[in-house]
PDB file of N, CA and C in Angstrom:
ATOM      1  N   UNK A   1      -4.873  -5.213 -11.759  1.00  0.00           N
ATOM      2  CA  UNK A   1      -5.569  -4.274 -10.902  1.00  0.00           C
ATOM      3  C   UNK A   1      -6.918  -3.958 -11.501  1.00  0.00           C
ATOM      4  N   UNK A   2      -7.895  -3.490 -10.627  1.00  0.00           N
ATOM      5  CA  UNK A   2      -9.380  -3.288 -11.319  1.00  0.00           C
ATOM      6  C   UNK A   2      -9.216  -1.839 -11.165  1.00  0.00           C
ATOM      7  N   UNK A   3     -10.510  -1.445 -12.151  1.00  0.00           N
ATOM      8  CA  UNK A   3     -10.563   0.032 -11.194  1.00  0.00           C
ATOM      9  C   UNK A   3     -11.789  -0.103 -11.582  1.00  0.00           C
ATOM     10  N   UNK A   4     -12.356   0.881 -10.884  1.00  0.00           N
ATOM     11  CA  UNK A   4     -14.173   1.343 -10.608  1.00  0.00           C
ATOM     12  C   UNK A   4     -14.339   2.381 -10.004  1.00  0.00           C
ATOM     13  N   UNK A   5     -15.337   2.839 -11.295  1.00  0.00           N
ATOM     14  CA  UNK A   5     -15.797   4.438 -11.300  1.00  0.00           C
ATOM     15  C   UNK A   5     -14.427   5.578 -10.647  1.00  0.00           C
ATOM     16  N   UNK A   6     -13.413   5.604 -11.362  1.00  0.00           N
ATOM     17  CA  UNK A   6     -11.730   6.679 -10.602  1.00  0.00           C
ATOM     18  C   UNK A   6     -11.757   6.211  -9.561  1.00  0.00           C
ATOM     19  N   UNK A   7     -11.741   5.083  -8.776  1.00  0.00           N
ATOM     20  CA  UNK A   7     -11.573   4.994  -7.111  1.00  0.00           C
ATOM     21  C   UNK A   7     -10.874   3.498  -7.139  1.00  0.00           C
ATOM     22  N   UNK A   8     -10.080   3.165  -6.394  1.00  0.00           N
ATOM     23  CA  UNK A   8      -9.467   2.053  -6.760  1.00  0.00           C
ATOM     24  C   UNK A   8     -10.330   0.684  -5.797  1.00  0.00           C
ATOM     25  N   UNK A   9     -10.010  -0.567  -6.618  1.00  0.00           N
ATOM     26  CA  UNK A   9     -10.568  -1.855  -6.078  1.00  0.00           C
ATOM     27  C   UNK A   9      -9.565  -2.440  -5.663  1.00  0.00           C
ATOM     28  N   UNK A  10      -9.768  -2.904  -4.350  1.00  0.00           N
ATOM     29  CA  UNK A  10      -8.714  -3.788  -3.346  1.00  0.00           C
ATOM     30  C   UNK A  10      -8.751  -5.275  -3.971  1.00  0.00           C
ATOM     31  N   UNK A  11      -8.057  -5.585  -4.675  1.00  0.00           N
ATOM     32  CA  UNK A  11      -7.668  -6.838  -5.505  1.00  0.00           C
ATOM     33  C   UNK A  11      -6.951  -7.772  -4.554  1.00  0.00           C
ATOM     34  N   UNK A  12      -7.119  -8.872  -4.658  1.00  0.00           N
ATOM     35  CA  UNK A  12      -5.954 -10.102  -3.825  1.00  0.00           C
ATOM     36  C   UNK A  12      -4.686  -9.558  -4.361  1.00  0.00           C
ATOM     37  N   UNK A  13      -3.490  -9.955  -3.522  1.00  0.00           N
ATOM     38  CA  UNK A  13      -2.466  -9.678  -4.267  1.00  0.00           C
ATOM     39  C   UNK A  13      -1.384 -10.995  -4.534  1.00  0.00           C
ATOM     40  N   UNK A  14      -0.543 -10.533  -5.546  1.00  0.00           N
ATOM     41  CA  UNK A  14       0.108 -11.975  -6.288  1.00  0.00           C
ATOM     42  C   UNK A  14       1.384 -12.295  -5.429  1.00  0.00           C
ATOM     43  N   UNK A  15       0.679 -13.160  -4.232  1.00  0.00           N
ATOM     44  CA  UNK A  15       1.658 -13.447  -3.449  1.00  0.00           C
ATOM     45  C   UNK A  15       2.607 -14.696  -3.885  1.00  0.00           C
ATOM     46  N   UNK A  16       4.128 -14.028  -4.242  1.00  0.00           N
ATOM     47  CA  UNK A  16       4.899 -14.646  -4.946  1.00  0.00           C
ATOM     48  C   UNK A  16       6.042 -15.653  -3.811  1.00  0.00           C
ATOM     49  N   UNK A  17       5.472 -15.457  -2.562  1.00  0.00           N
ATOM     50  CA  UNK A  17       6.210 -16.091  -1.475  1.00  0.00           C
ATOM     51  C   UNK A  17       7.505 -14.838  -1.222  1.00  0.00           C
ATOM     52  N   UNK A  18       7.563 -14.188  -1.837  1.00  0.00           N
ATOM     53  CA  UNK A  18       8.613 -13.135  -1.169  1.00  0.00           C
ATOM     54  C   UNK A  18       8.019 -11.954  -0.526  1.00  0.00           C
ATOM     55  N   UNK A  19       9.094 -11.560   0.489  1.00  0.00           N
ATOM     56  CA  UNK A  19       8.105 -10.837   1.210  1.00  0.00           C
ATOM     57  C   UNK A  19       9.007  -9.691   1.553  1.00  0.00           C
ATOM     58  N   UNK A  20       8.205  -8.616   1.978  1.00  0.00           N
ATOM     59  CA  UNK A  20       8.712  -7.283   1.977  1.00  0.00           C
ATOM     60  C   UNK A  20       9.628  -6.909   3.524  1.00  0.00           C
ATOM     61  N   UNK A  21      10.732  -6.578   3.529  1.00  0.00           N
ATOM     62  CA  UNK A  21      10.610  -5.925   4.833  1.00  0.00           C
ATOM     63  C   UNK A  21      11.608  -4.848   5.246  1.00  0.00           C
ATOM     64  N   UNK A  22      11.722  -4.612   5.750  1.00  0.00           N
ATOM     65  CA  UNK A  22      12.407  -2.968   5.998  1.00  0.00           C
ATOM     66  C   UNK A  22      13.584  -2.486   5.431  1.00  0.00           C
ATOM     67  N   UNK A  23      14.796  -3.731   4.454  1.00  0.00           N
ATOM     68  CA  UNK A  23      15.050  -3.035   3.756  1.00  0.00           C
ATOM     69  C   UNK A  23      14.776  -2.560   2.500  1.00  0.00           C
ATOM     70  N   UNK A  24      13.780  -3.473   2.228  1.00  0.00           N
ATOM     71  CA  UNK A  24      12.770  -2.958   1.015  1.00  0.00           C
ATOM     72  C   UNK A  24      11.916  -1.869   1.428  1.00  0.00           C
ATOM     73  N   UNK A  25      11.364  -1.257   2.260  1.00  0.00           N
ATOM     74  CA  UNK A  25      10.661  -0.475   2.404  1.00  0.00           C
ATOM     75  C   UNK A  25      10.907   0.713   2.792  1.00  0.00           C
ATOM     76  N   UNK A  26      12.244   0.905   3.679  1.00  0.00           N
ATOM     77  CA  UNK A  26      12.808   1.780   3.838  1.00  0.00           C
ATOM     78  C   UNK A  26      12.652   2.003   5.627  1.00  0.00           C
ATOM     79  N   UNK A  27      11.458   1.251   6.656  1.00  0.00           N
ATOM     80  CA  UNK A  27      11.559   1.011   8.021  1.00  0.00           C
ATOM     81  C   UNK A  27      10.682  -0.529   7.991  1.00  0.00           C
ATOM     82  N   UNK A  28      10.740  -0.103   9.691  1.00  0.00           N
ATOM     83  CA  UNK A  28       9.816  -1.451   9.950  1.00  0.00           C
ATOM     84  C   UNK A  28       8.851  -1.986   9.410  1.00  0.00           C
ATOM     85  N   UNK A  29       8.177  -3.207   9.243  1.00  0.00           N
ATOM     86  CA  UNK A  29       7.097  -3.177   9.149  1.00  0.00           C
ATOM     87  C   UNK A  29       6.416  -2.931  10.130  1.00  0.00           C
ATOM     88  N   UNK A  30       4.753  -2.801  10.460  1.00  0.00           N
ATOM     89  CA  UNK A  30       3.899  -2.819  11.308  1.00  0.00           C
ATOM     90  C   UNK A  30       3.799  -4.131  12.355  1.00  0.00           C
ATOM     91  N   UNK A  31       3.386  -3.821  13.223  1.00  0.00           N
ATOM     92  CA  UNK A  31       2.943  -5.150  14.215  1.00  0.00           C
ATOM     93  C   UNK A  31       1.589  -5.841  13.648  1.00  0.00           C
ATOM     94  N   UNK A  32       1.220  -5.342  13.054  1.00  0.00           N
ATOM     95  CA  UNK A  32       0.018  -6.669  13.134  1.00  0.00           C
ATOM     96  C   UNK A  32      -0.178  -6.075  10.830  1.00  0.00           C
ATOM     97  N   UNK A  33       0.141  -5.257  10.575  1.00  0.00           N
ATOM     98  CA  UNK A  33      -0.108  -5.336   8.952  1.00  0.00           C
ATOM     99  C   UNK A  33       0.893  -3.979   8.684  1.00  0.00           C
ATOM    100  N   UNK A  34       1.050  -3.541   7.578  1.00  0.00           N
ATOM    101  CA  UNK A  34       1.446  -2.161   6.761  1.00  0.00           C
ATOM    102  C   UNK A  34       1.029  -1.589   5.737  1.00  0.00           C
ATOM    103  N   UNK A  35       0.668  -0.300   5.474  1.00  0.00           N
ATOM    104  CA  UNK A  35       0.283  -0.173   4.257  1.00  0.00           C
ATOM    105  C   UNK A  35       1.060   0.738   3.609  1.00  0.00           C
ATOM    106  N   UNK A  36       1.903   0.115   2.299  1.00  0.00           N
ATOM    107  CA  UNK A  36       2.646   0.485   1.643  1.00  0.00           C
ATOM    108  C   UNK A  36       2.490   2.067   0.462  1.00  0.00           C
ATOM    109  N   UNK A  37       2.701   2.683   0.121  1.00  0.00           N
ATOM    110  CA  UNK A  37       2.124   3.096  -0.622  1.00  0.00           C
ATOM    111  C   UNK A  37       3.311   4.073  -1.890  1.00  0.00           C
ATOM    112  N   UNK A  38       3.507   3.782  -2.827  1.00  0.00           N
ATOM    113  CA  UNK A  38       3.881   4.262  -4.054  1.00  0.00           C
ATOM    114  C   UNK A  38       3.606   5.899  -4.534  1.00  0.00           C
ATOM    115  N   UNK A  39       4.462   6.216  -4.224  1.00  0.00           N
ATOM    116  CA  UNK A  39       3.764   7.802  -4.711  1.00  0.00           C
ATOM    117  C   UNK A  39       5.106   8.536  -5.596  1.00  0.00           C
ATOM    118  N   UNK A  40       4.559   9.598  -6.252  1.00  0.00           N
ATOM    119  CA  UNK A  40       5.555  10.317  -7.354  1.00  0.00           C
ATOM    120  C   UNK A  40       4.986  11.928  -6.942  1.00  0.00           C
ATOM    121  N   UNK A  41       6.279  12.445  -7.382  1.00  0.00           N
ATOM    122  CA  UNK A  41       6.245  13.903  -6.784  1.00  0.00           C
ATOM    123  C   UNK A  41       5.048  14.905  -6.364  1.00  0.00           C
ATOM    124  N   UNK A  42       4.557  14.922  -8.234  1.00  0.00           N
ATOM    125  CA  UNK A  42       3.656  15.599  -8.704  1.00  0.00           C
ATOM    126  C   UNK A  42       2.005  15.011  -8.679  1.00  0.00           C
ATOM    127  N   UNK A  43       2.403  14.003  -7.920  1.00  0.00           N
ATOM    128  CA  UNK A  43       0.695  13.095  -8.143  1.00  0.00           C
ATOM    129  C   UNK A  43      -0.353  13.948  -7.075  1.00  0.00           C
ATOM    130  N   UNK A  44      -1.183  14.344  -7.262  1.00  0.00           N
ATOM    131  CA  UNK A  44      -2.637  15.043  -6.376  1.00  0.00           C
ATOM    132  C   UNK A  44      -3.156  14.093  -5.961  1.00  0.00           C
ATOM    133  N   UNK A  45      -3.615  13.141  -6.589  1.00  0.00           N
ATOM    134  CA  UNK A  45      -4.191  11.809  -5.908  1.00  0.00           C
ATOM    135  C   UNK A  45      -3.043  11.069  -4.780  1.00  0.00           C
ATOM    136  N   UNK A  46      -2.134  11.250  -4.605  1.00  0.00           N
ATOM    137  CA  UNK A  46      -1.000  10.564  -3.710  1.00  0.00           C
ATOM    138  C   UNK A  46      -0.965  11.372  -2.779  1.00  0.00           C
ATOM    139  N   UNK A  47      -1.474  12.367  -2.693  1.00  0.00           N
ATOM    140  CA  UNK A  47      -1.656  13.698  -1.259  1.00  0.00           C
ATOM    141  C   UNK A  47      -2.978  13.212  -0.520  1.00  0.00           C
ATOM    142  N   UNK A  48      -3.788  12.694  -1.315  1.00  0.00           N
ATOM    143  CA  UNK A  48      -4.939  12.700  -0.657  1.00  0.00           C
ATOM    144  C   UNK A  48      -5.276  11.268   0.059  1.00  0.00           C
ATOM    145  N   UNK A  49      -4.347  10.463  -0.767  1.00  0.00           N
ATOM    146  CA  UNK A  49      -4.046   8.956  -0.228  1.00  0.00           C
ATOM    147  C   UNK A  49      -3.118   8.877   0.983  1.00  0.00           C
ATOM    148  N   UNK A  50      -2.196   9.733   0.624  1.00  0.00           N
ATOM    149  CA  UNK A  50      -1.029   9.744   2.076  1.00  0.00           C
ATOM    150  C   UNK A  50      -2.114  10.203   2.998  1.00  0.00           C
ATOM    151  N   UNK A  51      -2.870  10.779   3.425  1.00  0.00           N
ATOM    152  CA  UNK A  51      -4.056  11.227   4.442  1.00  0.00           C
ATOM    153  C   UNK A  51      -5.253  10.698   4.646  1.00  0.00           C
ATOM    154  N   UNK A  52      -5.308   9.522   4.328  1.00  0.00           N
ATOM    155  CA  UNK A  52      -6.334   8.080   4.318  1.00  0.00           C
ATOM    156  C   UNK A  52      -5.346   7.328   5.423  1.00  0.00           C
ATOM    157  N   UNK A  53      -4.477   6.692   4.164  1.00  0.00           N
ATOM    158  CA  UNK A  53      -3.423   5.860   5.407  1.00  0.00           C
ATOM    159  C   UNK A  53      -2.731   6.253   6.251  1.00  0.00           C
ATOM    160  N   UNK A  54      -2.618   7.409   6.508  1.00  0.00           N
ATOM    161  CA  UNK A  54      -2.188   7.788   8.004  1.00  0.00           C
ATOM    162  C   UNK A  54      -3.182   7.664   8.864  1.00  0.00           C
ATOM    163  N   UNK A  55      -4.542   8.384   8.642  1.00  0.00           N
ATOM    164  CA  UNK A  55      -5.687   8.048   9.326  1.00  0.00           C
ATOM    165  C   UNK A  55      -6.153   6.984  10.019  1.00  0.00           C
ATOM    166  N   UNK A  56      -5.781   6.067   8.646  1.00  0.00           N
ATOM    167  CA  UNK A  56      -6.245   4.484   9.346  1.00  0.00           C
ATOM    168  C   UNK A  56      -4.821   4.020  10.279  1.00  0.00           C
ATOM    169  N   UNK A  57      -3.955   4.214   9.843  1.00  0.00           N
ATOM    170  CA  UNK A  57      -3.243   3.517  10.289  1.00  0.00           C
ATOM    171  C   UNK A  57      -3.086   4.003  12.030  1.00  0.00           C
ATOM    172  N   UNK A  58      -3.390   5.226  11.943  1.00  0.00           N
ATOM    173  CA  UNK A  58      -3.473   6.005  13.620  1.00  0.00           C
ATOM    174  C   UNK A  58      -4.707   5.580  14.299  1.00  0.00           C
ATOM    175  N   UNK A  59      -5.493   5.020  13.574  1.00  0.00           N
ATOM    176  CA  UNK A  59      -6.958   4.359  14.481  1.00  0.00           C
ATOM    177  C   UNK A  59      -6.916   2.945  14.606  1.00  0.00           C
ATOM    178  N   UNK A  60      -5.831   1.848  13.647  1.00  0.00           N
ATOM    179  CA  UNK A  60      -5.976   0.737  13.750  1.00  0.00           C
ATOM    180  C   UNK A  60      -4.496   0.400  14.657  1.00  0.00           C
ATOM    181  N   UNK A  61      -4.382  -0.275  15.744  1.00  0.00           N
ATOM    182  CA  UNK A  61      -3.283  -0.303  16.593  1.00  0.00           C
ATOM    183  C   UNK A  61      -2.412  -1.445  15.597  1.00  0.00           C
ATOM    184  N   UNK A  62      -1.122  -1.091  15.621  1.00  0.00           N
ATOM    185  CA  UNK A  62      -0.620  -2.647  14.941  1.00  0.00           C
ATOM    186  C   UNK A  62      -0.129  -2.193  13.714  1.00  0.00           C
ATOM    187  N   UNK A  63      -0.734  -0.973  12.751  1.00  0.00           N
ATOM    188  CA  UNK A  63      -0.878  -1.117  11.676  1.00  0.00           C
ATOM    189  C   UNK A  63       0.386   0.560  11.539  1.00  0.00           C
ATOM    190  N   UNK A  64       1.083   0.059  10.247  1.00  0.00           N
ATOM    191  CA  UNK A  64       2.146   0.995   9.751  1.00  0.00           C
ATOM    192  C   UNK A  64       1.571   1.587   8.472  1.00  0.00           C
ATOM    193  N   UNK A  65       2.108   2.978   8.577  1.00  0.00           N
ATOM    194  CA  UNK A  65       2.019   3.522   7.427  1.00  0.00           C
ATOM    195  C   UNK A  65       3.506   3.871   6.043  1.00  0.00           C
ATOM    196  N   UNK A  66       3.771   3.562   5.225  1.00  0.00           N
ATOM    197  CA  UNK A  66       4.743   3.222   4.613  1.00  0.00           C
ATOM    198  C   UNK A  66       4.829   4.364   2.930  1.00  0.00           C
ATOM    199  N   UNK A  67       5.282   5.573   2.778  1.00  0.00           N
ATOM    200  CA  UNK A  67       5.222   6.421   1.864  1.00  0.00           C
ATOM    201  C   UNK A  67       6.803   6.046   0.947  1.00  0.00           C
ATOM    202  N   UNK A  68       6.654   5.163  -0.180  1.00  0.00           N
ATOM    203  CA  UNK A  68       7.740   5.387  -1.124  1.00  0.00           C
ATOM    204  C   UNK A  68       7.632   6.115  -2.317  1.00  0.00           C
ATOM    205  N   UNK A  69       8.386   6.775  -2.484  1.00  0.00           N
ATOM    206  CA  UNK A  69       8.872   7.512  -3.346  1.00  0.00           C
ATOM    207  C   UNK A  69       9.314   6.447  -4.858  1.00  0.00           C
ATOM    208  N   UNK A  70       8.225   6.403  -5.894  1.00  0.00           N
ATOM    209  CA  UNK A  70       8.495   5.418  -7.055  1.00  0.00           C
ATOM    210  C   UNK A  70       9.993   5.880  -7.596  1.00  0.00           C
ATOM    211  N   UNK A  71      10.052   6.901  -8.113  1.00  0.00           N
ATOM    212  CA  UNK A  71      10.779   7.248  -8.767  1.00  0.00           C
ATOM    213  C   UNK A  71      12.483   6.971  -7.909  1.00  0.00           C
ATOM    214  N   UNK A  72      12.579   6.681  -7.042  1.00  0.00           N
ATOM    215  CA  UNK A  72      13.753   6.629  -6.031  1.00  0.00           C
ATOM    216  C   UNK A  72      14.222   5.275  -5.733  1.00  0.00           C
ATOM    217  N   UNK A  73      12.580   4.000  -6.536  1.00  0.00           N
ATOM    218  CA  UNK A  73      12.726   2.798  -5.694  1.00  0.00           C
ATOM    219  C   UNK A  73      12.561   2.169  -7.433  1.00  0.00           C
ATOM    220  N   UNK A  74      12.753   2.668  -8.212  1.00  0.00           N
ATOM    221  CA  UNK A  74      12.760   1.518  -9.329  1.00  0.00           C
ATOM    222  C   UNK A  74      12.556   0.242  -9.633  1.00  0.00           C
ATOM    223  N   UNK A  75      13.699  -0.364  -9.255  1.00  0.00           N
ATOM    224  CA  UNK A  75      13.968  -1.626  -9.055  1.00  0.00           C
ATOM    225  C   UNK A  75      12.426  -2.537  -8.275  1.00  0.00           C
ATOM    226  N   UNK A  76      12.506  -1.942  -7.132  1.00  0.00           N
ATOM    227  CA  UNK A  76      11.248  -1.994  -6.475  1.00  0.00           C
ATOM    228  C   UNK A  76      10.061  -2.074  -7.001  1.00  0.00           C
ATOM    229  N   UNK A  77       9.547  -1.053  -7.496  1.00  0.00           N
ATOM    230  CA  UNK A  77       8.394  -0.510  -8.824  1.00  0.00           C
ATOM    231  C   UNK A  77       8.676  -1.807  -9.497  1.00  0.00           C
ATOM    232  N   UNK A  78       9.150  -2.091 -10.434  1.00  0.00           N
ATOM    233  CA  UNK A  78       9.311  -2.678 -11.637  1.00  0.00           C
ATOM    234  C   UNK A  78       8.971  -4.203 -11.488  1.00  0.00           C
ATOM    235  N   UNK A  79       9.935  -4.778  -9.899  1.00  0.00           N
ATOM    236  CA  UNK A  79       9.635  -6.035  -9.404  1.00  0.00           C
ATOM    237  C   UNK A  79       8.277  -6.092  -9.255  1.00  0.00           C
ATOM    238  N   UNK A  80       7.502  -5.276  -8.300  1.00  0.00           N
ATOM    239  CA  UNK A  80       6.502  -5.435  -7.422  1.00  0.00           C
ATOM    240  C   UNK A  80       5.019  -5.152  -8.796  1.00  0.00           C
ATOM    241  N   UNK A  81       5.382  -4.464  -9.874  1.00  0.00           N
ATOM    242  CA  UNK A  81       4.857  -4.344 -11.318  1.00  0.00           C
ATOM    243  C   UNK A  81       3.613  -3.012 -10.812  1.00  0.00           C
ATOM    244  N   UNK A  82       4.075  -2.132 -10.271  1.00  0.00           N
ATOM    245  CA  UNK A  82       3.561  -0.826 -10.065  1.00  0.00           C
ATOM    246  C   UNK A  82       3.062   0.177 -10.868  1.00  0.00           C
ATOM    247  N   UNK A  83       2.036   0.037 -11.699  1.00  0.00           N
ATOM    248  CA  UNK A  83       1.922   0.790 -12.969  1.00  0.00           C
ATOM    249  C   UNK A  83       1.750   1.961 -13.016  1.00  0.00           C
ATOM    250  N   UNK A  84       1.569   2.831 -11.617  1.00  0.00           N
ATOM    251  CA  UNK A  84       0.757   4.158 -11.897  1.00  0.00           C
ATOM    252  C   UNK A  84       1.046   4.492  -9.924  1.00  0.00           C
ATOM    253  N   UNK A  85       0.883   5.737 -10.073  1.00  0.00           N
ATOM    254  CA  UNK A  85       1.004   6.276  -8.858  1.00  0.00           C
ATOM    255  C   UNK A  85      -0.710   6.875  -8.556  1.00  0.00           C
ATOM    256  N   UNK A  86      -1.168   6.829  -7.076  1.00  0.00           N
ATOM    257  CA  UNK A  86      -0.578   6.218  -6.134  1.00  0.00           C
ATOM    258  C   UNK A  86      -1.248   4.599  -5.954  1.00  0.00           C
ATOM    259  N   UNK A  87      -0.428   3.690  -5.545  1.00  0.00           N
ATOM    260  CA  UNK A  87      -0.647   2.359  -5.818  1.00  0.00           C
ATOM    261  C   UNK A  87      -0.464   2.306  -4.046  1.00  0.00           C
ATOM    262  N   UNK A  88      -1.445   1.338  -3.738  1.00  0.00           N
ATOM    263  CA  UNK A  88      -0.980   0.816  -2.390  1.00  0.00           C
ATOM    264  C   UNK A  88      -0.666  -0.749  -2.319  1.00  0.00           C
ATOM    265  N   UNK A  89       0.241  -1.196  -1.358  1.00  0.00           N
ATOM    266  CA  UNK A  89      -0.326  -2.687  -0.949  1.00  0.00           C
ATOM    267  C   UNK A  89      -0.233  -2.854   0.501  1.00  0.00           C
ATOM    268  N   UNK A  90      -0.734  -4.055   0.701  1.00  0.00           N
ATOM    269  CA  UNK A  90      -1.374  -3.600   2.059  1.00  0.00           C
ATOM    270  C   UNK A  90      -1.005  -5.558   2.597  1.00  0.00           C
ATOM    271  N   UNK A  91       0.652  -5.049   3.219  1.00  0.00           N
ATOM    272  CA  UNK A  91       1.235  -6.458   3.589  1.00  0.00           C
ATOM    273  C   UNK A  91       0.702  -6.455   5.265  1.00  0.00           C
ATOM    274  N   UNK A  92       0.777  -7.942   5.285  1.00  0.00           N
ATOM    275  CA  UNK A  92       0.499  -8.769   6.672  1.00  0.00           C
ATOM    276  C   UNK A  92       1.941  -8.728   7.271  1.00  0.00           C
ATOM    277  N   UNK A  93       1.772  -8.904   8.596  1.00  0.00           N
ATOM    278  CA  UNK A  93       2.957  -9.125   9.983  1.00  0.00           C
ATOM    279  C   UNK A  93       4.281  -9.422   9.041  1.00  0.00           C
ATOM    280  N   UNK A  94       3.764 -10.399   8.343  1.00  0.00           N
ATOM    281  CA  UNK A  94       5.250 -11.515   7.513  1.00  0.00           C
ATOM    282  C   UNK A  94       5.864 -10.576   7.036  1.00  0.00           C
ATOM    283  N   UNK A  95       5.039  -9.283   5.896  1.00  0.00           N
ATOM    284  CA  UNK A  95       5.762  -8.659   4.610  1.00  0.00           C
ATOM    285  C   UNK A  95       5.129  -9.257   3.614  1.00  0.00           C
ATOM    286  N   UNK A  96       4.038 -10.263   3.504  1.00  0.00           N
ATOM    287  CA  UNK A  96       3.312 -10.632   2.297  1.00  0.00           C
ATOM    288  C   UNK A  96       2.018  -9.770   1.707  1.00  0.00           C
ATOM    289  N   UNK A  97       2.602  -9.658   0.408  1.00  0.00           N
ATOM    290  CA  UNK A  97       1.407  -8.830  -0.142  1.00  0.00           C
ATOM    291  C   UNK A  97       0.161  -9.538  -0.148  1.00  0.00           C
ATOM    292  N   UNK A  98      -1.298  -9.078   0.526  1.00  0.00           N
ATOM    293  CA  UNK A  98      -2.619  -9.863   0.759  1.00  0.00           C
ATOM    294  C   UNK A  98      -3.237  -8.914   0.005  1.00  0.00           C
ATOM    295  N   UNK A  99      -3.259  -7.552  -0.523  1.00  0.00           N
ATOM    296  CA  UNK A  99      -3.801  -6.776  -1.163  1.00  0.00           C
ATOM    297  C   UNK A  99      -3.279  -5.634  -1.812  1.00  0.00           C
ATOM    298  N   UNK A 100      -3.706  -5.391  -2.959  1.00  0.00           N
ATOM    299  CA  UNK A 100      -3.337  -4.336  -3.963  1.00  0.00           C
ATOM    300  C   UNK A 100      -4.227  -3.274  -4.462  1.00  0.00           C
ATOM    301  N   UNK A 101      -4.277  -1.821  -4.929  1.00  0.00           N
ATOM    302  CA  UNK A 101      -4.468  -1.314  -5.486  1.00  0.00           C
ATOM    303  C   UNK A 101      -3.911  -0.234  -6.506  1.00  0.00           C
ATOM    304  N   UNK A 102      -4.824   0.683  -7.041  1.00  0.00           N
ATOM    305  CA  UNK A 102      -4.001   1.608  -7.787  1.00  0.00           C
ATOM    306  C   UNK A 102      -5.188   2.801  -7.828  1.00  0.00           C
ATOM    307  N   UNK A 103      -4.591   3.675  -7.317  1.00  0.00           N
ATOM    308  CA  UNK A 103      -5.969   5.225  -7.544  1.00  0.00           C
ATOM    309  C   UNK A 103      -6.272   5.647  -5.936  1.00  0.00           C
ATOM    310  N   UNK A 104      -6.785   6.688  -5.700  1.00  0.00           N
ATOM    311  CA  UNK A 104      -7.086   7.230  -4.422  1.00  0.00           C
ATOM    312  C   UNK A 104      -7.994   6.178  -3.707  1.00  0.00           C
ATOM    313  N   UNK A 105      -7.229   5.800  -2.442  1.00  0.00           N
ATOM    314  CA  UNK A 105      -8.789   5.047  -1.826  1.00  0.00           C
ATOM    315  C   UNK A 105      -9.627   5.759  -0.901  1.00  0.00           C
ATOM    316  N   UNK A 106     -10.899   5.439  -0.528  1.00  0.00           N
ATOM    317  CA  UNK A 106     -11.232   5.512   0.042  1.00  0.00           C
ATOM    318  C   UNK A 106     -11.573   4.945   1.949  1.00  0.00           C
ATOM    319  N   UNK A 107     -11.779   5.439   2.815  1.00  0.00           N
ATOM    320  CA  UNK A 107     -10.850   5.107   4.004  1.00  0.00           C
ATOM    321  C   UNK A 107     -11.453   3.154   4.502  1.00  0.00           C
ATOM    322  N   UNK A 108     -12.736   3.804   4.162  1.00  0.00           N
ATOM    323  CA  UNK A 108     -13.889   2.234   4.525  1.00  0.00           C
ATOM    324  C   UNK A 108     -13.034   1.134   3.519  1.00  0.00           C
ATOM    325  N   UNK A 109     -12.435   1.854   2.554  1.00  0.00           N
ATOM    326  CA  UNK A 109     -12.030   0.505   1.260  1.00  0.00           C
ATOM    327  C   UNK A 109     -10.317   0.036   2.286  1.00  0.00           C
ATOM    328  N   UNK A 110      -9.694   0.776   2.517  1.00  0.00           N
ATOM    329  CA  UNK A 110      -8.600   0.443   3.510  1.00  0.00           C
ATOM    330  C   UNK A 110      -8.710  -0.229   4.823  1.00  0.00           C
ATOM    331  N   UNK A 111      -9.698   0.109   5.525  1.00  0.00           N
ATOM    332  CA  UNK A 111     -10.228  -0.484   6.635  1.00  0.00           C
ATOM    333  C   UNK A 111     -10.791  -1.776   5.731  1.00  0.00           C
ATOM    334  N   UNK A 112     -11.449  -2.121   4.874  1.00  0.00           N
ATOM    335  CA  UNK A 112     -12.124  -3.585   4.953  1.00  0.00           C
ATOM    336  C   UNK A 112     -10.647  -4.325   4.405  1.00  0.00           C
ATOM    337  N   UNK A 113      -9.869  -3.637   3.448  1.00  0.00           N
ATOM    338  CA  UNK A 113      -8.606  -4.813   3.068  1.00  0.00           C
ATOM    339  C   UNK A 113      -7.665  -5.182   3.480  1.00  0.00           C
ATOM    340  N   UNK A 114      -7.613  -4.027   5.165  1.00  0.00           N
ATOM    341  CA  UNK A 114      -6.680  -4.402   6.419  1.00  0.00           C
ATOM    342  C   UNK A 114      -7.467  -5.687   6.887  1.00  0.00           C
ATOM    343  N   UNK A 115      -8.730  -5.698   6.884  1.00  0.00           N
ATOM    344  CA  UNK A 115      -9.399  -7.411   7.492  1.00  0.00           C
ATOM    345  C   UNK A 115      -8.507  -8.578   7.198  1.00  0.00           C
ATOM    346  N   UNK A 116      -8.330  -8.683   6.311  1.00  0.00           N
ATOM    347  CA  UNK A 116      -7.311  -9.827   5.268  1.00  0.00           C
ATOM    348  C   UNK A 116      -6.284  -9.860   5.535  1.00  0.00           C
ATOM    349  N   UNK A 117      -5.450  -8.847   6.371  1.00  0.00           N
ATOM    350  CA  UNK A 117      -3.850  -8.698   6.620  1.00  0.00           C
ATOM    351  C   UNK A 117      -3.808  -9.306   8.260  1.00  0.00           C
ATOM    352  N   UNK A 118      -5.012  -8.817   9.003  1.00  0.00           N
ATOM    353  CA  UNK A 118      -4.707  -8.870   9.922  1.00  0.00           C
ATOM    354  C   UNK A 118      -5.598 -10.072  10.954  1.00  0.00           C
TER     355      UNK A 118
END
C-alpha cells in the first residue's frame, strides 16, 4: 500500500484469481463494482470513510457499499493482508480486487478507482 501526505493512494490490487462474494462479505455484491471497507470500533478515520462510500456509492448506480467489521472477520483480514483500519478495496461485478487502499479517502480518489472496476 502507498500512502501520501495521511490520505490514502488507490494502488492496483493483488489479484490472486479469488474472488470475493457475499459470503465473504457478509451481502451482495454490487451490480456493476463494490466498495469494501475494513473498519474497527474505535477508528475516527473509518467514520469519515463510511460517509465517502456511501456517498459515492448513492451517486454511482451499480455500485455497493460494503462496512466490515476487522475485528469480527479475522480470517478475512489476515487472508486479504489488511494492515490497518480503515482499508478499502474496491472489487469489480466478479468480486475481484482491482484496487486497494489504507487511510481516509477522499471522494474524487473513490470516484477515479471505481473507473477500473467498472
Amino acid at each position: 500500500m502507498e500512502q501520501s501526505e495521511g490520505r490514502e493512494t488507490y494502488v492496483p490490487g493483488r489479484d490472486t484469481g479469488r474472488r470475493l462474494g457475499a459470503k465473504d462479505i457478509g451481502q451482495g455484491l454490487g451490480e456493476r463494482a463494490t466498495l469494501v471497507q475494513f473498519s474497527s470500533a474505535f477508528c475516527q478515520p473509518c467514520r469519515a470513510t463510511r460517509r465517502v462510500l456511501a456517498e459515492v456509492a448513492a451517486m454511482v448506480p451499480g455500485v455497493a457499499h460494503v462496512e466490515i467489521d476487522a475485528e469480527d472477520h479475522l480470517d478475512l483480514v489476515r487472508e486479504l493482508r489488511v494492515l490497518k483500519t480503515p482499508t478499502v478495496l474496491v472489487l469489480d461485478a466478479r468480486g475481484h480486487v482491482v484496487r486497494r487502499a489504507a487511510g481516509q479517502p477522499r471522494k474524487a480518489d473513490v470516484i477515479a478507482a471505481l473507473g477500473e472496476a467498472v
